[in-house]
N, C-alpha and C. Protein backbone atom coordinates (compact mmCIF):
# COMPACT_ATOMS: atom_id res chain seq x y z
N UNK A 1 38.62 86.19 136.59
CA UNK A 1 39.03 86.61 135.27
C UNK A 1 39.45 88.07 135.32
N UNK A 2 40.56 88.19 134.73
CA UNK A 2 41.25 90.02 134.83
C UNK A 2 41.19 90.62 133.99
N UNK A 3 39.98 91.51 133.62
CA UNK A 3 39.93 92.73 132.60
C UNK A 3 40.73 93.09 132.37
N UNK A 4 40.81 93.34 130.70
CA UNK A 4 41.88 93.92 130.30
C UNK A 4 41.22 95.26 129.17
N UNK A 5 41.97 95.78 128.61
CA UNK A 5 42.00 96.95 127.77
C UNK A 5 40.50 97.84 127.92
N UNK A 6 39.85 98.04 127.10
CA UNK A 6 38.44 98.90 126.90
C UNK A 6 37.43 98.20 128.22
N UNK A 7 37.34 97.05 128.76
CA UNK A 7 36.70 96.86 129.29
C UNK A 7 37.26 97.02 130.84
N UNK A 8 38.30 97.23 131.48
CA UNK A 8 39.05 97.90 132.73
C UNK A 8 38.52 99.23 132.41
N UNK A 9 39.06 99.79 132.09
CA UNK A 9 38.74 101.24 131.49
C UNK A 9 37.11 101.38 132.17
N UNK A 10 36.27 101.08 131.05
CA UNK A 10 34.73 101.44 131.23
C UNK A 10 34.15 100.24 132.23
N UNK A 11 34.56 99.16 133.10
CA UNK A 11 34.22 98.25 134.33
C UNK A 11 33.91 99.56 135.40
N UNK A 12 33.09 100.63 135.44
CA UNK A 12 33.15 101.32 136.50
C UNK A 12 31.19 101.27 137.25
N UNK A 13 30.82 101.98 138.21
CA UNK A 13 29.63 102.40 138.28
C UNK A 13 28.92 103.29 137.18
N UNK A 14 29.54 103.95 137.35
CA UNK A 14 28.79 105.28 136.50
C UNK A 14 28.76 105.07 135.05
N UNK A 15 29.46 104.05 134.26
CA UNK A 15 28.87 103.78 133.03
C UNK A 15 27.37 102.89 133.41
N UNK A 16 27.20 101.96 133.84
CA UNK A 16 25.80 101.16 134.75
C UNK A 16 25.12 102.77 134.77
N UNK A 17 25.46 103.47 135.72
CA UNK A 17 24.32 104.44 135.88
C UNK A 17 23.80 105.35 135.09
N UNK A 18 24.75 105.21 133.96
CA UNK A 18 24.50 106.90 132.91
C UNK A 18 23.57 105.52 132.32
N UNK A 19 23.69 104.51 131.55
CA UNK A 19 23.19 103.00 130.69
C UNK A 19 21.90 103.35 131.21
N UNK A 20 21.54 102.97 133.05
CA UNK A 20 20.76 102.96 133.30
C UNK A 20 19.59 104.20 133.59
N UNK A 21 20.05 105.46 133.66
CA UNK A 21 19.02 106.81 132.88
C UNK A 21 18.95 107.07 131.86
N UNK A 22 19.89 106.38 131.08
CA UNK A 22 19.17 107.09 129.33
C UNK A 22 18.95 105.80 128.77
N UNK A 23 18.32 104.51 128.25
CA UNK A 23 18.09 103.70 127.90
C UNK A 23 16.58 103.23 128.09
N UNK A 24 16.00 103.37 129.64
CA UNK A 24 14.50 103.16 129.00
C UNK A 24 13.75 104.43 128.58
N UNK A 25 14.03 105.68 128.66
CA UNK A 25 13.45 106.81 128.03
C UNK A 25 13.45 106.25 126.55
N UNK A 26 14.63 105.74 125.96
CA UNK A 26 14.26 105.26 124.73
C UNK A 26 13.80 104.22 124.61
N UNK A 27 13.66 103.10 125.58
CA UNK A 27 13.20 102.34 125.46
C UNK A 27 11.19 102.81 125.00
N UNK A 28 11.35 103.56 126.05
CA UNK A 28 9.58 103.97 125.91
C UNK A 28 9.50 104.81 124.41
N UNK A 29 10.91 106.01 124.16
CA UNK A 29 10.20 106.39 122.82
C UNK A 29 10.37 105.20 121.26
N UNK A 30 11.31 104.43 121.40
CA UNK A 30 10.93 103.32 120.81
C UNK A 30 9.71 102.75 120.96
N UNK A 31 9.28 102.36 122.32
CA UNK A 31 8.06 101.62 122.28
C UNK A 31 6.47 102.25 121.42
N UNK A 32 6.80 103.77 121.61
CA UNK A 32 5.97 104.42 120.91
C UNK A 32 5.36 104.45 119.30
N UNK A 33 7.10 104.25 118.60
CA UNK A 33 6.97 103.72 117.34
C UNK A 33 6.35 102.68 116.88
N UNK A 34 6.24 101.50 117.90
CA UNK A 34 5.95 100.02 117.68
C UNK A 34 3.95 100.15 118.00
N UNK A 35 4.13 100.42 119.21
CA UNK A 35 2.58 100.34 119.87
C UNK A 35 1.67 100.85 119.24
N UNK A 36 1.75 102.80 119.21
CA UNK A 36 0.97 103.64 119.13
C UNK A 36 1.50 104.37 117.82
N UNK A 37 2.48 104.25 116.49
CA UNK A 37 3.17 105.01 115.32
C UNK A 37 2.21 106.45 115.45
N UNK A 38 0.86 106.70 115.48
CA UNK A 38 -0.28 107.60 114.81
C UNK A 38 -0.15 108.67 116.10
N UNK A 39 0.05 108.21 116.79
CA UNK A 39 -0.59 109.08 118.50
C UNK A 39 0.90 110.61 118.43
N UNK A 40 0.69 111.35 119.20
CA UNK A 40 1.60 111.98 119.64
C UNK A 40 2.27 111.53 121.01
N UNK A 41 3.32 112.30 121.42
CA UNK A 41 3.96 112.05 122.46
C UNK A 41 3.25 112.54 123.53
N UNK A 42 2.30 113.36 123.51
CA UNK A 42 1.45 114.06 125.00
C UNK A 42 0.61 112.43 125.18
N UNK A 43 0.01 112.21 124.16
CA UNK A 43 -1.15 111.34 124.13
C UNK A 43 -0.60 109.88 124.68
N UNK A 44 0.81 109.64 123.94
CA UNK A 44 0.97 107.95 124.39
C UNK A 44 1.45 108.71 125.57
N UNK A 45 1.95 109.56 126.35
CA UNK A 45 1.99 109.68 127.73
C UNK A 45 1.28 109.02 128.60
N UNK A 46 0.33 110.00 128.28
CA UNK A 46 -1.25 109.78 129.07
C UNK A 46 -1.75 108.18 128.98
N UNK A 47 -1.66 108.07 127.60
CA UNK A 47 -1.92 106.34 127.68
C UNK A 47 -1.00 105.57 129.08
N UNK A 48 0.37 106.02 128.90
CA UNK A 48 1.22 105.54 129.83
C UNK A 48 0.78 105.94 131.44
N UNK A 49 0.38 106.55 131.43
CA UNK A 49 -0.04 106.93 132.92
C UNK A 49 -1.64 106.41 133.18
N UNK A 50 -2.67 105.89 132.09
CA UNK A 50 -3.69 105.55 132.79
C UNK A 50 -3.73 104.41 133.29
N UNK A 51 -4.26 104.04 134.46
CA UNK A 51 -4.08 103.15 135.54
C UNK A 51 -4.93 101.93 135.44
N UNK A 52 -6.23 102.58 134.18
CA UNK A 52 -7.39 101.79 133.99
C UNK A 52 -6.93 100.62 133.07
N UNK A 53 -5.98 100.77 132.21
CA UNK A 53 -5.81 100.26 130.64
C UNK A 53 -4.23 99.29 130.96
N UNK A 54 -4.44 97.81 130.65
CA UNK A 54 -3.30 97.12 130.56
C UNK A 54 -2.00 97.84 130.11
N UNK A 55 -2.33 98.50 128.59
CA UNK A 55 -0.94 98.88 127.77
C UNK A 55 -0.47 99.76 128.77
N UNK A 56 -0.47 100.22 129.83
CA UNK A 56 0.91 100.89 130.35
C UNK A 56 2.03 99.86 131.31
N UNK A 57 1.23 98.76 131.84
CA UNK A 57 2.17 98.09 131.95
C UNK A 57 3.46 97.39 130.53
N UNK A 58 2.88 97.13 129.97
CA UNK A 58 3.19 96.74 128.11
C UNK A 58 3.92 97.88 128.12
N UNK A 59 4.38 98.88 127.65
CA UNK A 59 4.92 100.08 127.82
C UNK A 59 6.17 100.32 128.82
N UNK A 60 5.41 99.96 130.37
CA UNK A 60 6.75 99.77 131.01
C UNK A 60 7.81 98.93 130.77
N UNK A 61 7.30 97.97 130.53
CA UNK A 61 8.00 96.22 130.23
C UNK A 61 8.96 96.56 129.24
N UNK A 62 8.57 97.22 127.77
CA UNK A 62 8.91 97.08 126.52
C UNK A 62 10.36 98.40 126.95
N UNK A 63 9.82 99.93 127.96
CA UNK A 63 10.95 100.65 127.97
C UNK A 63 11.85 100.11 128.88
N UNK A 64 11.68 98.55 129.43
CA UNK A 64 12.94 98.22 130.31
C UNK A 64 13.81 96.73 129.51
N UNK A 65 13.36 97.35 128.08
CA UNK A 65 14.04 95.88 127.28
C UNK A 65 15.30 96.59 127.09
N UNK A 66 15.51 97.66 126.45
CA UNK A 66 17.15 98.18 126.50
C UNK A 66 17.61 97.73 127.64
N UNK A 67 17.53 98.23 128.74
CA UNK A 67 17.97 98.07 129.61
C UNK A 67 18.78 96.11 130.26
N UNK A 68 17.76 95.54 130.46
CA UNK A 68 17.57 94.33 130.01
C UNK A 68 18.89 93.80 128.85
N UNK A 69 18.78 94.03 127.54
CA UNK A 69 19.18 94.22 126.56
C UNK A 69 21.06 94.23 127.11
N UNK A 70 21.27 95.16 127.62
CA UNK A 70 22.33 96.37 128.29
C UNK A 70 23.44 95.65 128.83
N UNK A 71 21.92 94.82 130.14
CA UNK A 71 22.62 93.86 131.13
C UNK A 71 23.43 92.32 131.10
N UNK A 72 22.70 91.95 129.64
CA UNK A 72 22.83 91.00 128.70
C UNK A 72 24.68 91.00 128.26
N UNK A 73 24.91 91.77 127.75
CA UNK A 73 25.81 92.36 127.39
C UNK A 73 27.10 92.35 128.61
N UNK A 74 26.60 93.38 129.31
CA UNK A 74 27.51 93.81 130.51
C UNK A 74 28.01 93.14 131.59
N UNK A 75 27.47 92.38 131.58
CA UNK A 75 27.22 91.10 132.85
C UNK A 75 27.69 89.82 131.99
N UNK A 76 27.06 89.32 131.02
CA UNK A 76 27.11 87.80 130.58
C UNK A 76 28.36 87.96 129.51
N UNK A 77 28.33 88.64 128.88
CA UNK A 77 29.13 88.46 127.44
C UNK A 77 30.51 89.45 127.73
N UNK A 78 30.21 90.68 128.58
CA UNK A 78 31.69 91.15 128.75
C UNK A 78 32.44 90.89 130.45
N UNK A 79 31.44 89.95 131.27
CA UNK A 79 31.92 90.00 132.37
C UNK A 79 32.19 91.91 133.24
N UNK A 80 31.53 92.52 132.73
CA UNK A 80 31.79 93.64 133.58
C UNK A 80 30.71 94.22 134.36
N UNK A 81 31.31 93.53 135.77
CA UNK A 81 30.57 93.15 136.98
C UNK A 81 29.60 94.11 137.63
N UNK A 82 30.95 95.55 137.78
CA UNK A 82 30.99 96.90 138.44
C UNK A 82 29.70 97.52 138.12
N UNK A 83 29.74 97.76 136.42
CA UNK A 83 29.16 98.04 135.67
C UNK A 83 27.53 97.73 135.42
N UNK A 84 27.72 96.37 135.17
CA UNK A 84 26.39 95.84 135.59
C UNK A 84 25.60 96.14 136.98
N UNK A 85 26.78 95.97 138.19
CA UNK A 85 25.40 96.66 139.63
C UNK A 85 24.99 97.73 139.18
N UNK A 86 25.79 98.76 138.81
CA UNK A 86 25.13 100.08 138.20
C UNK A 86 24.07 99.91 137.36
N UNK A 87 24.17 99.49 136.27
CA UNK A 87 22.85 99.26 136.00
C UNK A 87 21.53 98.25 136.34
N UNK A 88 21.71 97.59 137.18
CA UNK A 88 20.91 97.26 137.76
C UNK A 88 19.95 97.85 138.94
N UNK A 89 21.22 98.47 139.77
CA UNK A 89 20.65 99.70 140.69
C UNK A 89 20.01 100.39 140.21
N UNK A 90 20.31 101.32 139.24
CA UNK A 90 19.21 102.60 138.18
C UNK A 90 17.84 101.85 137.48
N UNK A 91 17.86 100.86 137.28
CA UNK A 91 16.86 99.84 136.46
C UNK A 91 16.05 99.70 137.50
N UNK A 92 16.22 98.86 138.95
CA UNK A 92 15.22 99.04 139.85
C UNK A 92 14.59 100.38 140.06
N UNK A 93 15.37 100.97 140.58
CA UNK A 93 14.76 102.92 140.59
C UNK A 93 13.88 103.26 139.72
N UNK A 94 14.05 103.04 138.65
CA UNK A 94 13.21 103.42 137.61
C UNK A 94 12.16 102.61 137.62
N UNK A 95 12.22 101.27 137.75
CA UNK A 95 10.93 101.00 137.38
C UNK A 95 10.42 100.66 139.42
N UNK A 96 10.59 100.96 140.13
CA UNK A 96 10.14 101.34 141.50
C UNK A 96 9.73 102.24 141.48
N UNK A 97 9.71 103.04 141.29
CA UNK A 97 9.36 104.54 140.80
C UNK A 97 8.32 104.56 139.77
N UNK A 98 8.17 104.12 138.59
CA UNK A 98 7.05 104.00 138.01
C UNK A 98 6.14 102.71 138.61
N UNK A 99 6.58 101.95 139.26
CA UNK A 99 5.13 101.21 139.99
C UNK A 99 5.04 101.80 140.95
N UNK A 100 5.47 103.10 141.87
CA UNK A 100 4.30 103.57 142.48
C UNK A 100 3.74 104.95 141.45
N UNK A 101 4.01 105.20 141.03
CA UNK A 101 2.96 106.30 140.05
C UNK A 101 1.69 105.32 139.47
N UNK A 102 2.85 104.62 138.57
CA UNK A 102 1.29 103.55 137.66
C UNK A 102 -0.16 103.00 138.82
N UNK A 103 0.47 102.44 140.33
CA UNK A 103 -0.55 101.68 140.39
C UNK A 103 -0.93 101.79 141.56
């Protein structure tokens, strides 16, 4: 199938990769609103980083639904292939990277 207009254009890596660094940061400060509304941002940190307590996995999960979300989109519904490895590549990283901190 041959891309055409807005989606040739933005079919590149680096939209995948910018998608995939700024999307679960919000994913997590979204998740914050939902989980913890009362807490501050130092505090659901720390929640996020203790190793003892289920909710930081819950936390990870929930900041890789944008993402998720993203791929949905990029891959299934606009066919843009390029785009999608990019974000898939940054999506592993990120959360490879937080399973070795978390655990």
């Amino acid at each position: 199938m041959m891309l055409t207009g807005w989606k040739k254009k933005y079919d590149i890596v680096w939209v995948g990769l910018i998608l995939g660094f700024i999307l679960p940061p919000l994913g997590f400060l979204l998740s914050k609103y939902v989980k913890s509304p009362n807490s501050s941002y130092e505090n659901y940190w720390q929640l996020f980083l203790d190793s003892s307590l289920e909710i930081n996995k819950e936390i990870l999960i929930f900041s890789l639904l944008p993402s998720m979300l993203a791929f949905y989109f990029l891959f299934f519904l606009f066919k843009m292939d390029v785009a999608a490895k990019g974000l898939v590549g940054v999506t592993l990283f990120v959360a490879g990277l937080s399973f070795l901190f978390l655990f």
